[in-house]
C-alpha atoms as a PDB file:
ATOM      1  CA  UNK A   1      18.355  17.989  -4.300  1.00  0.00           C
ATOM      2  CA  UNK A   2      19.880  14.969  -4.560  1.00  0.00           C
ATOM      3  CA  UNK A   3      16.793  12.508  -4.188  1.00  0.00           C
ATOM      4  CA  UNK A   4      16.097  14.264  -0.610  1.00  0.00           C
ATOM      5  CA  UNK A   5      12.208  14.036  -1.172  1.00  0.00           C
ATOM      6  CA  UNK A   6      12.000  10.667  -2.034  1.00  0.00           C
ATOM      7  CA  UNK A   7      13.971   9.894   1.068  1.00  0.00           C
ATOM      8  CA  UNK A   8      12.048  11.287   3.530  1.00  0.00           C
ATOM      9  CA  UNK A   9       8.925   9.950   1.641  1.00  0.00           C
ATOM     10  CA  UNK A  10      10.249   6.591   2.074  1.00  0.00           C
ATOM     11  CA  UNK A  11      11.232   7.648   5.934  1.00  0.00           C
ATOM     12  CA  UNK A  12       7.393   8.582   6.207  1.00  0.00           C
ATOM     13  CA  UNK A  13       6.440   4.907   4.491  1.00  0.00           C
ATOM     14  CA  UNK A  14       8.325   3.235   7.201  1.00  0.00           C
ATOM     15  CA  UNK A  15       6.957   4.782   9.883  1.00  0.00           C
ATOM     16  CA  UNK A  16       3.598   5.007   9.564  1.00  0.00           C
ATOM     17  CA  UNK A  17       3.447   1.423   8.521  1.00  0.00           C
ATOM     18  CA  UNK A  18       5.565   1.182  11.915  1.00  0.00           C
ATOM     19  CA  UNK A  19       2.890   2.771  13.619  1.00  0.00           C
ATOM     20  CA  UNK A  20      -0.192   0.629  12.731  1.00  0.00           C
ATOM     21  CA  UNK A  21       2.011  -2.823  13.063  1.00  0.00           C
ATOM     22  CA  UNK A  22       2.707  -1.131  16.887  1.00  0.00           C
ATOM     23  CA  UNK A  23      -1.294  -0.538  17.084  1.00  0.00           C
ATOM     24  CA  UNK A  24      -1.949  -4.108  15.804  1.00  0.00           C
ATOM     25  CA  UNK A  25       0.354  -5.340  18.192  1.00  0.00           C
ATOM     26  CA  UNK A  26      -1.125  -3.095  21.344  1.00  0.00           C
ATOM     27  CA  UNK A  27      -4.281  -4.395  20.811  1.00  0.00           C
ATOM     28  CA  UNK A  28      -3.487  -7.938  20.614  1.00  0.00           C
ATOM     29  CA  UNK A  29      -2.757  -9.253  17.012  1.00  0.00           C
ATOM     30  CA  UNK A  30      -6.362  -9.521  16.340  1.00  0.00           C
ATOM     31  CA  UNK A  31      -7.328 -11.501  13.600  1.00  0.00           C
ATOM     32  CA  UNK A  32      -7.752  -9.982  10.063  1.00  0.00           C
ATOM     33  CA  UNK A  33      -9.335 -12.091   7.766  1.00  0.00           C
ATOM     34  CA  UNK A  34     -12.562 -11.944   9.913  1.00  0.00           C
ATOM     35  CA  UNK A  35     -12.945  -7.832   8.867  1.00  0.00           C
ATOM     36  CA  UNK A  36     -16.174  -6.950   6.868  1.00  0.00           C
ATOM     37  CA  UNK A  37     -15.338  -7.105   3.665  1.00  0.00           C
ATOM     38  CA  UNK A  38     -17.062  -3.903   1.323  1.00  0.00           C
ATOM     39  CA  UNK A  39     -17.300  -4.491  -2.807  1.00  0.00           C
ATOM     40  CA  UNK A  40     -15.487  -2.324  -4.952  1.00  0.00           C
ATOM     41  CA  UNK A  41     -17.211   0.199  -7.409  1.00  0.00           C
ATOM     42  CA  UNK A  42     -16.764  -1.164 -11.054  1.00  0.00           C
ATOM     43  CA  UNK A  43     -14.805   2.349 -11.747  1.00  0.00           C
ATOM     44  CA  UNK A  44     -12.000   0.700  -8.871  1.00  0.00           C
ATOM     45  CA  UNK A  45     -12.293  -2.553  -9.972  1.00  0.00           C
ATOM     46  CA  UNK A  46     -10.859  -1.787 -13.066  1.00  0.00           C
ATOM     47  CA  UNK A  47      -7.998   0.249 -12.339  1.00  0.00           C
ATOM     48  CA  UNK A  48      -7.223  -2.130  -9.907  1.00  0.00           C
ATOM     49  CA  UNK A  49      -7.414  -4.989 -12.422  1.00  0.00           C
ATOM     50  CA  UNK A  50      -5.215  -2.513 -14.892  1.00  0.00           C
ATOM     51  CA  UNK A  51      -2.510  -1.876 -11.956  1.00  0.00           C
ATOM     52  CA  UNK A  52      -2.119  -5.747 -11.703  1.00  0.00           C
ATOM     53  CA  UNK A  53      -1.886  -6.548 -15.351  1.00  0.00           C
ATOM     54  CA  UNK A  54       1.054  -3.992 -16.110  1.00  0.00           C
ATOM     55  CA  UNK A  55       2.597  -5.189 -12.729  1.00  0.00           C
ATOM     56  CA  UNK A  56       2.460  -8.946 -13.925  1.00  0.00           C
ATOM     57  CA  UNK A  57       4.022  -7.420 -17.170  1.00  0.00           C
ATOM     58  CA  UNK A  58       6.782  -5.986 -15.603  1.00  0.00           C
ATOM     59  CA  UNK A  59       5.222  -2.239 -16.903  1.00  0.00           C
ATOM     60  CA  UNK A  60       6.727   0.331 -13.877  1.00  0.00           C
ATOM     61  CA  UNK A  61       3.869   1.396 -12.255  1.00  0.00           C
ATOM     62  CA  UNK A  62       4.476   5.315 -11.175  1.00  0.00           C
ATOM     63  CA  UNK A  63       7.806   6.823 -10.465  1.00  0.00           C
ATOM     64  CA  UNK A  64      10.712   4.713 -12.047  1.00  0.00           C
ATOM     65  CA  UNK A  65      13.854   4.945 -10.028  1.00  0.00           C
END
């Protein structure tokens, strides 16, 4: 299909990250390092701990393209 779904998942990407800059914008540019901040669970700790040390190791991390 000639990498048609991974375009238009990369179309959807764009604009929904398009849409909330637009919302940020609108409501003007508030200041995001002031947000409550909630603790992860252990369980997502880890994997996010294991997502940064094969990223740091060059390991892909999901689809290769």
């Amino acid at each position: 299909m000639n990498h048609m779904v991974e375009k238009q998942m990369r179309s959807a990407i764009l604009e929904i990250g398009s849409f909330w800059y637009s919302a940020w914008v609108d409501a003007g540019q508030p200041e995001l390092k002031d947000l409550v901040k909630i603790d992860l669970e252990p369980e997502e700790k880890q994997m996010q701990e294991n997502v940064e040390k094969k990223y740091r190791n060059g390991i892909p991390i999901g689809r290769e393209l």
